[in-house]
Protein backbone atom coordinates (compact mmCIF):
# COMPACT_ATOMS: atom_id res chain seq x y z
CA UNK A 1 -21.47 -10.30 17.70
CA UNK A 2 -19.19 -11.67 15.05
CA UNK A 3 -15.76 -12.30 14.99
CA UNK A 4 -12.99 -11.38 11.76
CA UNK A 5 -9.91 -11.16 11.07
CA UNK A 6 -9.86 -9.51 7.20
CA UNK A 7 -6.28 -9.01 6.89
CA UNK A 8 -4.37 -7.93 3.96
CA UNK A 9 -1.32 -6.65 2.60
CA UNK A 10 -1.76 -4.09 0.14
CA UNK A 11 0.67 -2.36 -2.39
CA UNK A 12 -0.01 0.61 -4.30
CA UNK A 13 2.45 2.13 -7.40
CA UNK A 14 2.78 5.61 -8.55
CA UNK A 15 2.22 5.86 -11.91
CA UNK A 16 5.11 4.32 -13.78
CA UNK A 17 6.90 3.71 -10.76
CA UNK A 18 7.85 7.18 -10.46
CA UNK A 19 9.64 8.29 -7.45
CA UNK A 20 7.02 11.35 -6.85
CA UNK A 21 6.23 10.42 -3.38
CA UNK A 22 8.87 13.07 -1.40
CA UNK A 23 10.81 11.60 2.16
CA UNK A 24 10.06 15.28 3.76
CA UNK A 25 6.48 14.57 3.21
CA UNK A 26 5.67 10.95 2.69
CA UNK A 27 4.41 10.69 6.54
CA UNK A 28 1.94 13.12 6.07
CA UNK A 29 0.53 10.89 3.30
CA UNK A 30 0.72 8.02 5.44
CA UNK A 31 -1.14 10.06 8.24
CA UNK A 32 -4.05 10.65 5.41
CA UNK A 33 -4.19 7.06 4.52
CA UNK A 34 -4.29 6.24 8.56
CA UNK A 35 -7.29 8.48 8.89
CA UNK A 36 -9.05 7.43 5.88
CA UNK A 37 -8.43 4.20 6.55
CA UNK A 38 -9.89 3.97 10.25
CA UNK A 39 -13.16 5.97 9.23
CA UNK A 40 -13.48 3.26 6.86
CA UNK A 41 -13.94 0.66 10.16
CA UNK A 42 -10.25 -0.50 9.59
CA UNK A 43 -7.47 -1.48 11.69
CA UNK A 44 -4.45 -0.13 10.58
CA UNK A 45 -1.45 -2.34 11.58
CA UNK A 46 1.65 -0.50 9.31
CA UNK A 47 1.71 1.90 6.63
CA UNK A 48 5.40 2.69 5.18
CA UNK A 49 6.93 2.59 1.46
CA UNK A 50 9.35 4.33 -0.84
CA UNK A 51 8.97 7.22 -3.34
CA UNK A 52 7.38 4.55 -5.86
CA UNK A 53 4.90 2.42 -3.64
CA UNK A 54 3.35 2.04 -0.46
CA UNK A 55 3.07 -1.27 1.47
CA UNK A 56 -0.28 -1.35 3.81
CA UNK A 57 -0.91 -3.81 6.45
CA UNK A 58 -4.48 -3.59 7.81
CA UNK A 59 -7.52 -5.80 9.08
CA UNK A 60 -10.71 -4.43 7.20
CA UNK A 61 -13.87 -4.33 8.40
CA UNK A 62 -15.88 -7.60 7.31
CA UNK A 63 -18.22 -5.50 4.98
CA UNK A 64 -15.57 -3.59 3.00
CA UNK A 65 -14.49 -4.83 -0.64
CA UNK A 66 -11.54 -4.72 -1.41
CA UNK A 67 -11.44 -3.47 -5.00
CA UNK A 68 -13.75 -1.24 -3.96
CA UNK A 69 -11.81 0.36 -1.12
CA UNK A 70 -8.04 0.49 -2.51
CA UNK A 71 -10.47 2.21 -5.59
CA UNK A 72 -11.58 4.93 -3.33
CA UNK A 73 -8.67 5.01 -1.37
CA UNK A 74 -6.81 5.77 -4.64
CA UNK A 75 -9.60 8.78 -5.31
CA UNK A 76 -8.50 10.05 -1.99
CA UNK A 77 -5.36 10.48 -1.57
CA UNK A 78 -5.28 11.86 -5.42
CA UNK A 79 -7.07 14.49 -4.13
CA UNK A 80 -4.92 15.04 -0.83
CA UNK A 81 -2.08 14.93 -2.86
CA UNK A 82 -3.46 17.64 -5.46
CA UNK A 83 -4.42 19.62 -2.31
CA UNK A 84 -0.47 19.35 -1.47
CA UNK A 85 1.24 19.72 -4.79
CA UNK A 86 4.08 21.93 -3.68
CA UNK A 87 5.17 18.90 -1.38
CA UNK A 88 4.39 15.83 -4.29
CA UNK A 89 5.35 18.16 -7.08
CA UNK A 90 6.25 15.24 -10.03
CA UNK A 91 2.92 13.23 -8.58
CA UNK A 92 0.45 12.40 -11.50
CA UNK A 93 -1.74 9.14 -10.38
CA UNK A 94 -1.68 5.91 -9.14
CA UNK A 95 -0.86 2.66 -11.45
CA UNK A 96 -4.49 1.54 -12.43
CA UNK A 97 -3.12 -1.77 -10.99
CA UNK A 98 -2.39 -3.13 -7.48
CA UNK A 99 -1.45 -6.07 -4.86
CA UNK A 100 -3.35 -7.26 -2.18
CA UNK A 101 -2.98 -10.45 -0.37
CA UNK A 102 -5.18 -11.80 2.73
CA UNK A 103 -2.60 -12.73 5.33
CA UNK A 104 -3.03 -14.96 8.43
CA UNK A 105 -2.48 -13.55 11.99
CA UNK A 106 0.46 -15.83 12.29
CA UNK A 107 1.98 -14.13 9.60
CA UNK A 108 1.63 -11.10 11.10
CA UNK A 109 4.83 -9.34 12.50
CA UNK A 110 6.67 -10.72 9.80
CA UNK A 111 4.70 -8.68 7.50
CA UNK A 112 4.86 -5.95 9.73
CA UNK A 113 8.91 -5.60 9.82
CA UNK A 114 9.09 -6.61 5.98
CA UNK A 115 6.93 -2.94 6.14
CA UNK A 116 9.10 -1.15 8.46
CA UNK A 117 12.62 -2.01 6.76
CA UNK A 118 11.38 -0.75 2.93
CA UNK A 119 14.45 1.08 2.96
CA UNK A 120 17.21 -1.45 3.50
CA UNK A 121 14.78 -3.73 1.80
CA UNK A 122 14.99 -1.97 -1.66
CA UNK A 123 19.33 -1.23 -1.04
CA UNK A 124 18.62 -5.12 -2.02
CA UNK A 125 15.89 -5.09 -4.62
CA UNK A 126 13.85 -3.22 -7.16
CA UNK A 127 10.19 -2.92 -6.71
CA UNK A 128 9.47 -5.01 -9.47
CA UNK A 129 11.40 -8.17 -7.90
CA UNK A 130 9.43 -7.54 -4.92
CA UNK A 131 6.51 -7.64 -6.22
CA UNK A 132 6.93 -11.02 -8.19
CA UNK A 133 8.30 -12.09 -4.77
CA UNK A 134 5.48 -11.29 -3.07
CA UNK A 135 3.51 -12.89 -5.63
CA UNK A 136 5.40 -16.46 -5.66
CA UNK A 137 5.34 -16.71 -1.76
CA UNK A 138 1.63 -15.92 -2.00
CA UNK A 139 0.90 -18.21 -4.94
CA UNK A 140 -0.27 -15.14 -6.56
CA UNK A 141 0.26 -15.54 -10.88
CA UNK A 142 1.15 -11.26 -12.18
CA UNK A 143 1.05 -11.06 -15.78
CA UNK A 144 4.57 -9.37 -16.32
CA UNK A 145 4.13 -7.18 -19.22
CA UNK A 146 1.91 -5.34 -16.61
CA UNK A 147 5.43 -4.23 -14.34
């Protein structure tokens, strides 16, 4: 028996930071990325976002890549969202890029209401700042001309 605790915070753009993800139907996206998620051996702690990005909190199974899986994961929900287009209408793709940061247990209902509040959150900031936020608290250098 082996004991892990894989846990990251992921974030994943629409293309250009569109706002193409709808409020009517952004939990049925997040009920896709549950499911996928947990056949994929994960434990999924908080899924939530805005109509530009999704934050995911989740412990992976030991054997998963990372690249590989928000890859795949990205495939997926394409292809749910395609499936759905009358309720993601302006939805094109995902930004090629993406954050992910392994995060300690201590760390971990902090990360989980940062999640929860993306609304009020963003009243404050633009996704951008976030995400060089993010970055700086997790010693994380982005390459600007990227945002």
């Amino acid at each position: 028996m082996s004991w892990t605790l894989c846990l990251f915070h992921i974030v994943i753009g629409t293309k250009y930071h569109e706002p193409t993800i709808s409020e009517e139907h952004c939990r049925d996206l997040y009920g896709y990325i549950y499911g996928y998620l947990k056949a994929k051996k994960a434990f999924v702690h908080r899924i939530n976002g805005m109509p530009d990005h999704i934050h995911i909190l989740v412990d992976l199974h030991p054997s998963t890549n990372i690249s590989d899986l928000i890859r795949d994961l990205k495939l997926a929900t394409n292809r749910f969202i395609k499936e759905h287009h009358d309720w993601y209408p302006m939805f094109s793709s995902w930004e090629k890029e993406y954050y992910a940061s392994s995060e300690s247990k201590a760390e971990l209902n902090v990360i989980k209401e940062y999640i929860i509040n993306q609304k009020e959150h963003h009243k404050r900031i633009s996704w951008r700042e976030e995400l060089l936020q993010l970055a700086a608290k997790d010693g994380i250098e982005i390459d600007e001309r990227y945002l």
